[in-house]
Structures are given as structure tokens and as C-alpha cells.
C-alpha atoms as a PDB file:
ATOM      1  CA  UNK A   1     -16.726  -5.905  28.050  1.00  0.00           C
ATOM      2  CA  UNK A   2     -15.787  -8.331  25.366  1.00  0.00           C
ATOM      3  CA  UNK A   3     -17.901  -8.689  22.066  1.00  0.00           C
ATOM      4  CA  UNK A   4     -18.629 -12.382  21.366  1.00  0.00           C
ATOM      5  CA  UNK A   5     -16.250 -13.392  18.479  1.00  0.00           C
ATOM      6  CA  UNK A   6     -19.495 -13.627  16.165  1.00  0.00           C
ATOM      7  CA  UNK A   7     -20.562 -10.018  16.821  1.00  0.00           C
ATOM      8  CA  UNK A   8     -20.586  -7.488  14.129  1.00  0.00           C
ATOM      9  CA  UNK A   9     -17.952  -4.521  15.196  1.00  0.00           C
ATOM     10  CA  UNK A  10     -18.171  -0.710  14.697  1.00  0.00           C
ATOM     11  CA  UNK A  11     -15.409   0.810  12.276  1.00  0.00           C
ATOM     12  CA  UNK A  12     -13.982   2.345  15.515  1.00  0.00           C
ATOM     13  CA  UNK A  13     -13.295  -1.243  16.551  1.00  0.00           C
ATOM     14  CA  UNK A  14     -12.105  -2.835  13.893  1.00  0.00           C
ATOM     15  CA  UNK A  15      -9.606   0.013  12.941  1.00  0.00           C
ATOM     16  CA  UNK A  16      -8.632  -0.303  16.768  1.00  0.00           C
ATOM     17  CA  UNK A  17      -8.286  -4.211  16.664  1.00  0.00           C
ATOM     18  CA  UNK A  18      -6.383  -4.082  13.013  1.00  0.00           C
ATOM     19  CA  UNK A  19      -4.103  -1.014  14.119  1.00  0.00           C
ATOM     20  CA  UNK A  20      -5.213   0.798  10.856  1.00  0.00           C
ATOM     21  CA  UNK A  21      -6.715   4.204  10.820  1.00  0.00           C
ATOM     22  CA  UNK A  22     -10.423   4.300   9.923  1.00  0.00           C
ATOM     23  CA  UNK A  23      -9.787   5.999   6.951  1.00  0.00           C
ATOM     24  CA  UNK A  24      -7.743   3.341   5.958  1.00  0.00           C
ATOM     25  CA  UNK A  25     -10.948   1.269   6.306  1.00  0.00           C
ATOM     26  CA  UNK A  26     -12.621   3.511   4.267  1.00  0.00           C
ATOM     27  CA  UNK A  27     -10.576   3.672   1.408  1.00  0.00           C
ATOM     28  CA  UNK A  28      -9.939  -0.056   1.394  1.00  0.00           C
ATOM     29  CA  UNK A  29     -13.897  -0.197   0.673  1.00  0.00           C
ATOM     30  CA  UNK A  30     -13.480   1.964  -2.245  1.00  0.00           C
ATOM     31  CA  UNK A  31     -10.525  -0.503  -3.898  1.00  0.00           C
ATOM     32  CA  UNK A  32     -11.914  -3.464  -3.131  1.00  0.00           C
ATOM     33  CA  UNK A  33     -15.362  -4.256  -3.588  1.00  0.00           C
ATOM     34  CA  UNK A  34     -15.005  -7.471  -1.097  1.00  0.00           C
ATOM     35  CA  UNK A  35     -15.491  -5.580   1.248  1.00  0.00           C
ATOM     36  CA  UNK A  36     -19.019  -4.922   2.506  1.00  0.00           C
ATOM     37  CA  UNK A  37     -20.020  -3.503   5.351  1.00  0.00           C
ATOM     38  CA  UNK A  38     -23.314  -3.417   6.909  1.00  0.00           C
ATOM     39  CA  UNK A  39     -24.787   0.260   6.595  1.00  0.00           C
ATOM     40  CA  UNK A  40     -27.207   1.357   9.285  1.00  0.00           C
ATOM     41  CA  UNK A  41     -29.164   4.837   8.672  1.00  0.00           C
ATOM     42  CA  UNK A  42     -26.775   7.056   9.175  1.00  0.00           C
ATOM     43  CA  UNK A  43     -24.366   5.421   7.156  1.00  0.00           C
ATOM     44  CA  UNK A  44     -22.697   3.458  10.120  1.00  0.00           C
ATOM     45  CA  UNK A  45     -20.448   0.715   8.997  1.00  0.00           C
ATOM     46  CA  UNK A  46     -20.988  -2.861  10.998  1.00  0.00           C
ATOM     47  CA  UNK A  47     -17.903  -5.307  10.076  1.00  0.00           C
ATOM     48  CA  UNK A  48     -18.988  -9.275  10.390  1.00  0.00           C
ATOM     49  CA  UNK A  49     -16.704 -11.505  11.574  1.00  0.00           C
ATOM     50  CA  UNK A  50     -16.115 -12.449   7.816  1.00  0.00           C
ATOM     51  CA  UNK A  51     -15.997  -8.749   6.958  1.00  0.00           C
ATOM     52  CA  UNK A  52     -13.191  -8.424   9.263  1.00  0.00           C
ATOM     53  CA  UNK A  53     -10.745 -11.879   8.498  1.00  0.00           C
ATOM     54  CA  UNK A  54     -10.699 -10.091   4.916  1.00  0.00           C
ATOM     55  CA  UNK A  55      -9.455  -6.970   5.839  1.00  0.00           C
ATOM     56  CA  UNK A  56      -6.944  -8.889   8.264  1.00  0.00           C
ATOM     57  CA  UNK A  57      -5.698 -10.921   5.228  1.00  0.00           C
ATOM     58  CA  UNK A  58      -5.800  -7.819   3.138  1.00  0.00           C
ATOM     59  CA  UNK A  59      -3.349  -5.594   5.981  1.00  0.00           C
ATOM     60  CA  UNK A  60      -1.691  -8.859   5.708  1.00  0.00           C
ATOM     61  CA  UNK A  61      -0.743  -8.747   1.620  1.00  0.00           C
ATOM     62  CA  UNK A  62       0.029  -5.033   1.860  1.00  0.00           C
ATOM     63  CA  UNK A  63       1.592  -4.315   5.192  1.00  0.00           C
ATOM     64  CA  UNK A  64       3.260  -7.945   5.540  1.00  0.00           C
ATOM     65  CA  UNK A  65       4.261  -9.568   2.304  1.00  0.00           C
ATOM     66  CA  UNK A  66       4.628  -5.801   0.647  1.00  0.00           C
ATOM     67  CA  UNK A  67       1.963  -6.484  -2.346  1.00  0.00           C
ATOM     68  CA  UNK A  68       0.283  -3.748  -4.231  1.00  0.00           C
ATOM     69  CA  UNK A  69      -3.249  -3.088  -4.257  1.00  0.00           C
ATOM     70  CA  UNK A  70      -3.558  -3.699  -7.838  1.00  0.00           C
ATOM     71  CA  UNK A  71      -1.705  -7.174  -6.521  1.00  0.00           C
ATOM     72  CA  UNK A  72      -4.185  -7.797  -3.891  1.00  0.00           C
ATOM     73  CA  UNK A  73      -6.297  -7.294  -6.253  1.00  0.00           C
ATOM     74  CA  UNK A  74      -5.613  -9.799  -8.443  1.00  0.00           C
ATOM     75  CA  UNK A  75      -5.419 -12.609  -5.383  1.00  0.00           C
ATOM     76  CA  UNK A  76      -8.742 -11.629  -4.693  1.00  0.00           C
ATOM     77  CA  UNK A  77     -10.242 -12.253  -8.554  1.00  0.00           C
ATOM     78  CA  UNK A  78      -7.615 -15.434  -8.749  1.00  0.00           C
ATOM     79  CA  UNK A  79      -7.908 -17.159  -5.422  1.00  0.00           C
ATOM     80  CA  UNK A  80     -10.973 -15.741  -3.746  1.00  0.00           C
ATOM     81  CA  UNK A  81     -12.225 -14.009  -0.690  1.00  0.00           C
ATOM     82  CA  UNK A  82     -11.915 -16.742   1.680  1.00  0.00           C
ATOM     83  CA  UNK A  83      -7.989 -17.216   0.822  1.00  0.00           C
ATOM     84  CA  UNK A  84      -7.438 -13.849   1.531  1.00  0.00           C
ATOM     85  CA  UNK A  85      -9.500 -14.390   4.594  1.00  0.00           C
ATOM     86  CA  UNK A  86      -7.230 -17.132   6.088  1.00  0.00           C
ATOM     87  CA  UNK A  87      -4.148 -16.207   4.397  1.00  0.00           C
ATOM     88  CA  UNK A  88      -2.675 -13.977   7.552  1.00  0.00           C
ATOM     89  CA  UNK A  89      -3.769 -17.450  10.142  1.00  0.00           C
ATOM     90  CA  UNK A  90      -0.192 -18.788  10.980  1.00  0.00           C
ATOM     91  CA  UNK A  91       0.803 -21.669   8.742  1.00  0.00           C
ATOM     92  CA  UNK A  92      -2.159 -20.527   6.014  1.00  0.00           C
ATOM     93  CA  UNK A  93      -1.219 -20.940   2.188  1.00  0.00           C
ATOM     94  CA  UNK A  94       0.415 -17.820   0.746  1.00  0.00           C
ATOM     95  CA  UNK A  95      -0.264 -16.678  -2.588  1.00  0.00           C
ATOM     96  CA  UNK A  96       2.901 -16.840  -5.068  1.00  0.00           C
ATOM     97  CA  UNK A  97       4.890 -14.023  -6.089  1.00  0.00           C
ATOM     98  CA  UNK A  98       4.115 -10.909  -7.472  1.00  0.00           C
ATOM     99  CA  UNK A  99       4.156 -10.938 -11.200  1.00  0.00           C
ATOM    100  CA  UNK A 100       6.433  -8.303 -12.764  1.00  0.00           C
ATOM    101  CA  UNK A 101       3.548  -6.416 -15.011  1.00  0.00           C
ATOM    102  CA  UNK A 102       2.686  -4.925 -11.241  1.00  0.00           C
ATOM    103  CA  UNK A 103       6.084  -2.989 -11.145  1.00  0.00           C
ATOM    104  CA  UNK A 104       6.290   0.664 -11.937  1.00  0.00           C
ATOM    105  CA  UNK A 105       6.502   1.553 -15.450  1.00  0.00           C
ATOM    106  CA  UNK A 106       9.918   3.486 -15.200  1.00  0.00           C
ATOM    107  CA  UNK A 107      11.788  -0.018 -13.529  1.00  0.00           C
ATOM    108  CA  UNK A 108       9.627  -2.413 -15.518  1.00  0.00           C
ATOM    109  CA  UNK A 109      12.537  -4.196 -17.981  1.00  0.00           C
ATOM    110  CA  UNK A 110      15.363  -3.382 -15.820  1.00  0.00           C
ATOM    111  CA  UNK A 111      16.933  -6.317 -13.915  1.00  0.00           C
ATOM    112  CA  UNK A 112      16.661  -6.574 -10.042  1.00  0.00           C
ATOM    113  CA  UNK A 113      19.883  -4.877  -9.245  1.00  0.00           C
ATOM    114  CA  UNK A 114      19.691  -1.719 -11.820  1.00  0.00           C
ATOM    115  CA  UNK A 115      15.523  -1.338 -11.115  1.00  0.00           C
ATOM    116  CA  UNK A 116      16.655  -0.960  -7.284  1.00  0.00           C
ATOM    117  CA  UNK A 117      19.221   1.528  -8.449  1.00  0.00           C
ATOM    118  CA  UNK A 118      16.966   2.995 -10.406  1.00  0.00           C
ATOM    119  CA  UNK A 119      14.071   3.113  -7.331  1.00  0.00           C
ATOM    120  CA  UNK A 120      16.678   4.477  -4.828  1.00  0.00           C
ATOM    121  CA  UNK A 121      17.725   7.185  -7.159  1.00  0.00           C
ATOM    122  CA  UNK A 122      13.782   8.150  -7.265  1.00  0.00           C
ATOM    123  CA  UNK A 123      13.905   8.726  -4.021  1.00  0.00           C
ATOM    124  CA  UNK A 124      16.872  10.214  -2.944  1.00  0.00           C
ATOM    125  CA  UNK A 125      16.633  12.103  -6.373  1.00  0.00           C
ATOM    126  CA  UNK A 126      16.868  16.084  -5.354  1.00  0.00           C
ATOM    127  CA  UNK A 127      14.369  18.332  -7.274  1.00  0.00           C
ATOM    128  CA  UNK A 128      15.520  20.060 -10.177  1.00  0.00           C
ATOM    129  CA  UNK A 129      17.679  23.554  -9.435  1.00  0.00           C
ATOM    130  CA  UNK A 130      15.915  26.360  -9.958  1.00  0.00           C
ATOM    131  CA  UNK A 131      16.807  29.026 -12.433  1.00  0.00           C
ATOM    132  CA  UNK A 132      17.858  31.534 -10.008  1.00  0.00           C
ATOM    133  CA  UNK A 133      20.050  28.711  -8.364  1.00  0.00           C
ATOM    134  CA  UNK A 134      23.756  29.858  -8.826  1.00  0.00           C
ATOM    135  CA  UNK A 135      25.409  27.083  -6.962  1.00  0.00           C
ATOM    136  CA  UNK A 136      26.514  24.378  -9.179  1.00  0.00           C
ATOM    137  CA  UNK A 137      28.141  22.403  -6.078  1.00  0.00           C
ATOM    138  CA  UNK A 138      25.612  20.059  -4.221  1.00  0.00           C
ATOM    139  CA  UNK A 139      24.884  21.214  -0.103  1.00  0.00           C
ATOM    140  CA  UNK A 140      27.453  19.717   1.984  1.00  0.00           C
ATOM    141  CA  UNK A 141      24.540  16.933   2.780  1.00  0.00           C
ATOM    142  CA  UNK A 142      24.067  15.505  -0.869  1.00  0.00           C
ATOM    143  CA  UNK A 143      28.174  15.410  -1.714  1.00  0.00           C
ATOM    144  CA  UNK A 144      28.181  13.266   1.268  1.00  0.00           C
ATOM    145  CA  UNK A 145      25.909  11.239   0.665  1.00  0.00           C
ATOM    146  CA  UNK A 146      27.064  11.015  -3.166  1.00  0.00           C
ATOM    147  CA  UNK A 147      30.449   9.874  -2.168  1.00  0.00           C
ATOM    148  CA  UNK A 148      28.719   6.981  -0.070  1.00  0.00           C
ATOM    149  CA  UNK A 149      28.128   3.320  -1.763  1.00  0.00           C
ATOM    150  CA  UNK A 150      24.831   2.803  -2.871  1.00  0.00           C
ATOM    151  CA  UNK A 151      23.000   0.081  -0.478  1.00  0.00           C
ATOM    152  CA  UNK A 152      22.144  -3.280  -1.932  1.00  0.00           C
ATOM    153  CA  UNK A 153      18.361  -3.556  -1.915  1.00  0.00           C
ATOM    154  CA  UNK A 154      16.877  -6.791  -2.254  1.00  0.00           C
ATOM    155  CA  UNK A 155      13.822  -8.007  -3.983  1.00  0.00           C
ATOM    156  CA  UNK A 156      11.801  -7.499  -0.714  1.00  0.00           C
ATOM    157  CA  UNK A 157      12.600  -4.241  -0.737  1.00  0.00           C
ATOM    158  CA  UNK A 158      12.259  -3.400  -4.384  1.00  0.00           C
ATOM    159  CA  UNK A 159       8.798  -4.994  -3.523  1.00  0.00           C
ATOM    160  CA  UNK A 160       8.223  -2.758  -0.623  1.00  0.00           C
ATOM    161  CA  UNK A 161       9.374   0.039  -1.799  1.00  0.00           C
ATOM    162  CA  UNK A 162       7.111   0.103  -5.170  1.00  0.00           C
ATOM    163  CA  UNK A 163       4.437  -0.598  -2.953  1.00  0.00           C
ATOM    164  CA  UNK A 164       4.667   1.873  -1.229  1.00  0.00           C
ATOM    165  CA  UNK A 165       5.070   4.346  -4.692  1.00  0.00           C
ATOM    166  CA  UNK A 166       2.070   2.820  -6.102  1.00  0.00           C
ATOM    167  CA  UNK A 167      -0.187   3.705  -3.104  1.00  0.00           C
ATOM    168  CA  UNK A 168       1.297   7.127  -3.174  1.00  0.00           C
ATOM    169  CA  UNK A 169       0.490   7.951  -6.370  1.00  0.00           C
ATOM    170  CA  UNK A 170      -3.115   6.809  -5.242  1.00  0.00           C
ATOM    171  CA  UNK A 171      -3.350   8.589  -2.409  1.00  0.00           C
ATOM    172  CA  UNK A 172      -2.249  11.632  -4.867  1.00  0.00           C
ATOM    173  CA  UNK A 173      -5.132  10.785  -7.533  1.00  0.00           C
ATOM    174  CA  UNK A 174      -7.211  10.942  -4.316  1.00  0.00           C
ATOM    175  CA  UNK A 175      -6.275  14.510  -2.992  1.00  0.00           C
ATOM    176  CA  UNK A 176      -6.070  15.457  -6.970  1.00  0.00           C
ATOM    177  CA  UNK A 177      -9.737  14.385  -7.232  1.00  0.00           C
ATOM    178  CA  UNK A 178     -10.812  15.691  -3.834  1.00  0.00           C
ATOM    179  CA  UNK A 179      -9.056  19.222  -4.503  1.00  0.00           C
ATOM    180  CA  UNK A 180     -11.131  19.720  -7.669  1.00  0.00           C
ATOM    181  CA  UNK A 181     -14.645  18.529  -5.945  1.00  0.00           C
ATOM    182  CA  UNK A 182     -13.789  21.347  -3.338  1.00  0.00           C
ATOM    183  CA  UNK A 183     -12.781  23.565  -6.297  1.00  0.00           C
ATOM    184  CA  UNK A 184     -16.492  23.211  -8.176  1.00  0.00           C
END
């Protein structure tokens, strides 16, 4: 049976209707204070219809157009909830591009072509040899894929790609900060 579209919705079915994991949801609540929930006893989340436009223009920003957090951020203190709300509705307004202060720090004054260099070197970069490494001479693998061209990235995928880092490294602080409350 069908909810009326005015119904509040469980996390289950909001995660289920947005195709994002729950704890997705969850963690969304913690960057963005937007979002709110109604808490039952329990601590059972119940999304309003409101509630759950934002987090579809939020998946929207990240997932679609490739912004950061930090950058959705910043839409939501500059434009407002109900932008964000309408901004995945086809034909909506879209916010304008992301300013380059959100770029990592290592890429930050490099022009477009040389900071994509520079981000597909991070991550095809191969960890540091070990001391007890005698080999000088790359696996078979990496001298192949040395002697191949470089790809052109774009500035979509510069975009996407430091998204992607930058909720990394939070997802790291995360863990970091979880490992130590399981540690005391």
C-alpha cells in the first residue's frame, strides 16, 4: 500500500525511495543541520515530505552535479533550504559553480590541466617501497601502465573526483573518531 504523498516516511523508506543507504541518512543529519527529522521514543526518525525534497536536492548536489559537502553547504547558507529542495525537479534553477577555495589544498593554484595531473597521480600513486624492497623496477602492471598516455580529465571530473577525496577523508575522520571512542 501506497503512503499518501503528505505522509511522514520511516528512514527505511526514504533510504529505499532515495537509493541511499540509511547510514547515509544518518550521517547527512550530522553535516547538515537542515535536516530534521521527527524523533519518536526510541529515537525513530519520521522524514516529512519537506524533510525528504531536501535530502533529494542534497543526493542531487553530491551524487549529480559532483559538489562537496562543504559546497552543499554553502548553497544551503547562500540560497536556502527550499532551493535545495526544488533544485533536483527537472528544469529547477541550479546553483552556479563551485568556487575554487573548495578544491583540495595540494591542487588548489594549479591550473585545470596540471591539478588533474596532479589528482590522477594521487590516485594511481603506488605506496612508498619498503626498506626491505630490493626491486628497483616497477611490477610488470605499473611499467605498463607508465608507458600509457595520461587521460585528459575534464573539469567534471576534477570536480568529481575531489569530491569524492573530500568525503573520504571524512569518512576517515569518522572511523578515526569512532576507533578512539571504542578505544576509551
Amino acid at each position: 500500500m501506497d503512503k499518501a504523498p503528505d505522509a511522514f516516511r520511516t528512514i527505511s523508506e526514504v533510504a529505499d525511495e532515495l537509493d541511499i543507504p540509511q547510514h547515509v541518512l544518518r550521517f547527512w543529519e550530522s553535516r547538515f543541520p537542515q535536516i530534521k527529522p521527527m524523533k519518536r521514543a526510541g529515537g525513530r526518525r519520521y522524514y516529512r515530505p519537506d524533510d525528504v525534497d531536501l535530502l533529494r536536492g542534497i543526493r542531487h548536489l553530491l551524487y549529480g552535479e559532483g559538489y562537496t559537502i562543504r559546497g552543499v553547504q554553502r548553497i544551503l547558507r547562500e540560497q536556502g533550504p527550499k532551493f535545495v529542495q526544488a533544485v533536483w525537479q527537472p528544469g529547477a534553477a541550479q546553483p552556479a559553480p563551485v568556487p575554487d577555495e573548495e578544491t583540495p589544498e595540494a591542487v588548489e593554484q594549479l591550473p585545470p590541466d596540471d591539478a588533474a595531473r596532479t589528482l590522477f597521480g594521487l590516485l594511481k600513486a603506488p605506496s612508498a617501497p619498503s626498506a626491505d624492497d630490493e626491486s628497483e623496477a616497477p611490477p610488470p602492471e605499473r611499467a605498463a601502465s607508465a608507458a600509457a598516455p595520461e587521460p585528459h580529465l575534464t573539469r567534471d571530473h576534477v570536480r568529481r573526483l575531489q569530491s569524492a577525496l573530500h568525503e573520504l577523508r571524512e569518512c576517515r575522520q569518522l572511523i578515526d573518531h569512532a576507533l578512539k571512542d571504542e578505544a576509551a
